[in-house]
C-alpha atoms as a PDB file:
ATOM      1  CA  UNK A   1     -30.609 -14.727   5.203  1.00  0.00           C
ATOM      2  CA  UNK A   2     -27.571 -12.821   5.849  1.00  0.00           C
ATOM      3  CA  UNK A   3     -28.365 -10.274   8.826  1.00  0.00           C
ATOM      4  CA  UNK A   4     -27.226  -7.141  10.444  1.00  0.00           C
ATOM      5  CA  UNK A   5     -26.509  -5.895  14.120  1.00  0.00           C
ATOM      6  CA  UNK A   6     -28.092  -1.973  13.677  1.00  0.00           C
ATOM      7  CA  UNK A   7     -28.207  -0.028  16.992  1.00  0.00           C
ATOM      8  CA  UNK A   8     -31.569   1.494  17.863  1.00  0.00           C
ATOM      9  CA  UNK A   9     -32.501   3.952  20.257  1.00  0.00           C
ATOM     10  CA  UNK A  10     -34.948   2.584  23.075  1.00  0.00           C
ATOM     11  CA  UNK A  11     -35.141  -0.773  21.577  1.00  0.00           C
ATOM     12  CA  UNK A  12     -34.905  -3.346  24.383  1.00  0.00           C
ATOM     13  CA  UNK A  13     -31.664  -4.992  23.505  1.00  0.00           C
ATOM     14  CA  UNK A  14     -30.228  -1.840  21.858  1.00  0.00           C
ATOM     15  CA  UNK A  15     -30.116  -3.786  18.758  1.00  0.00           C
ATOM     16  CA  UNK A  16     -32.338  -4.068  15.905  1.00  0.00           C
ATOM     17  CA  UNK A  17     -31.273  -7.259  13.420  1.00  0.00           C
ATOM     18  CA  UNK A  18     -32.031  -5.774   9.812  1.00  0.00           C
ATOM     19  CA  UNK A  19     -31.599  -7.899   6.620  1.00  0.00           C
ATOM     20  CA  UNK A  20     -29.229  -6.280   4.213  1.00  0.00           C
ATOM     21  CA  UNK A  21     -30.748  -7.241   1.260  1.00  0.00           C
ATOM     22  CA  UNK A  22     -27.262  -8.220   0.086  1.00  0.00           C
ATOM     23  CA  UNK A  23     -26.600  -8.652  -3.909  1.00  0.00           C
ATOM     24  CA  UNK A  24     -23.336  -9.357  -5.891  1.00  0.00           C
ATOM     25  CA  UNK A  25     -21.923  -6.580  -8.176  1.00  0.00           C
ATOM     26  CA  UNK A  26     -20.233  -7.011 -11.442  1.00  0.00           C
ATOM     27  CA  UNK A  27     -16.975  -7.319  -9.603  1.00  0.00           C
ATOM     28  CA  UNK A  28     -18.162 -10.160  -7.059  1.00  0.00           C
ATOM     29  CA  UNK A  29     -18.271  -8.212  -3.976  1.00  0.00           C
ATOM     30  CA  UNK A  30     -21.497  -8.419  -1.550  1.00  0.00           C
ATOM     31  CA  UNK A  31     -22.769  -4.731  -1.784  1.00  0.00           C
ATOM     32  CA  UNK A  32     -26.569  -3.544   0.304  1.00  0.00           C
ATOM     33  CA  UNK A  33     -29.712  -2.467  -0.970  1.00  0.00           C
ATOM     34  CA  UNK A  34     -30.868  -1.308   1.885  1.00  0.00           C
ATOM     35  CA  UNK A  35     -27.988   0.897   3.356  1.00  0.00           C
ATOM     36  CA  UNK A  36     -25.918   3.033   1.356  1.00  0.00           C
ATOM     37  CA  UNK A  37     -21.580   2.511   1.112  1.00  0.00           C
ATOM     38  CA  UNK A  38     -19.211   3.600   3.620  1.00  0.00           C
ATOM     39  CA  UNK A  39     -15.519   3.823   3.287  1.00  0.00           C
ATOM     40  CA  UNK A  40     -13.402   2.431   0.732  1.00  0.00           C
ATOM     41  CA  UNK A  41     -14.681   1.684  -2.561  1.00  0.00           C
ATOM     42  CA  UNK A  42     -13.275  -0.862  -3.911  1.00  0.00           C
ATOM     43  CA  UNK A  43     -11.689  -0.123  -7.777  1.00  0.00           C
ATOM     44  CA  UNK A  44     -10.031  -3.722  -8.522  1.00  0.00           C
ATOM     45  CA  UNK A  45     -11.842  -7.167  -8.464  1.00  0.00           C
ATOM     46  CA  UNK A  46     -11.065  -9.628  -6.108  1.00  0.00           C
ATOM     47  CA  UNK A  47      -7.827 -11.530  -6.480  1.00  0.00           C
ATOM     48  CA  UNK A  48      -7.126 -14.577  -7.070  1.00  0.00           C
ATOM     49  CA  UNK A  49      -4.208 -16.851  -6.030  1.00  0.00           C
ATOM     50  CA  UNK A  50      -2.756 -16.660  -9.336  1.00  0.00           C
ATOM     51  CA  UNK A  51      -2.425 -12.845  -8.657  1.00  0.00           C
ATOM     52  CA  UNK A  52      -0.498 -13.309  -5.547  1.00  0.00           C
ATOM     53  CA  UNK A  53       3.057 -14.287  -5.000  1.00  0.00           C
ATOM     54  CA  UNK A  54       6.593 -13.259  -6.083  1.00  0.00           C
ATOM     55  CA  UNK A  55       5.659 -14.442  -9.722  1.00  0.00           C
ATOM     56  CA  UNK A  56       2.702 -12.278  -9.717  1.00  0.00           C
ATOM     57  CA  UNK A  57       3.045  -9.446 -12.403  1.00  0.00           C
ATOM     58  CA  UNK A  58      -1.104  -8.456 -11.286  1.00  0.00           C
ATOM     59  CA  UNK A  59      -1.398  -4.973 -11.462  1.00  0.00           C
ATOM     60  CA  UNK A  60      -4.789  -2.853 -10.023  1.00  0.00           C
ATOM     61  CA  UNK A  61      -4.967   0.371 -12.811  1.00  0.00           C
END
């Protein structure tokens, strides 16, 4: 079980440790059910090592 650090007011340690409920999207990157995106979305799936390099002709549309 995957877990996160979640600061809490008046807790003892200051710290409440909150499963994420984490779940693969289509695109293969970890995403919550239990707490909602922040920052960057991400538009292009994850690359690989063939997309890399100064042979690469990958392109993110």
């Amino acid at each position: 079980m995957e877990t996160t650090a979640w600061p809490k007011v008046g807790s003892a340690t200051g710290v409440t440790f909150v499963d994420p409920l984490l779940t693969r999207n289509a695109m293969g990157a970890y995403v919550s059910k239990r707490f909602p995106a922040r920052g960057a979305v991400m538009q292009c799936r994850a690359l690989t090592a063939a997309d890399v390099g100064p042979s690469s002709t990958y392109a993110c549309d």
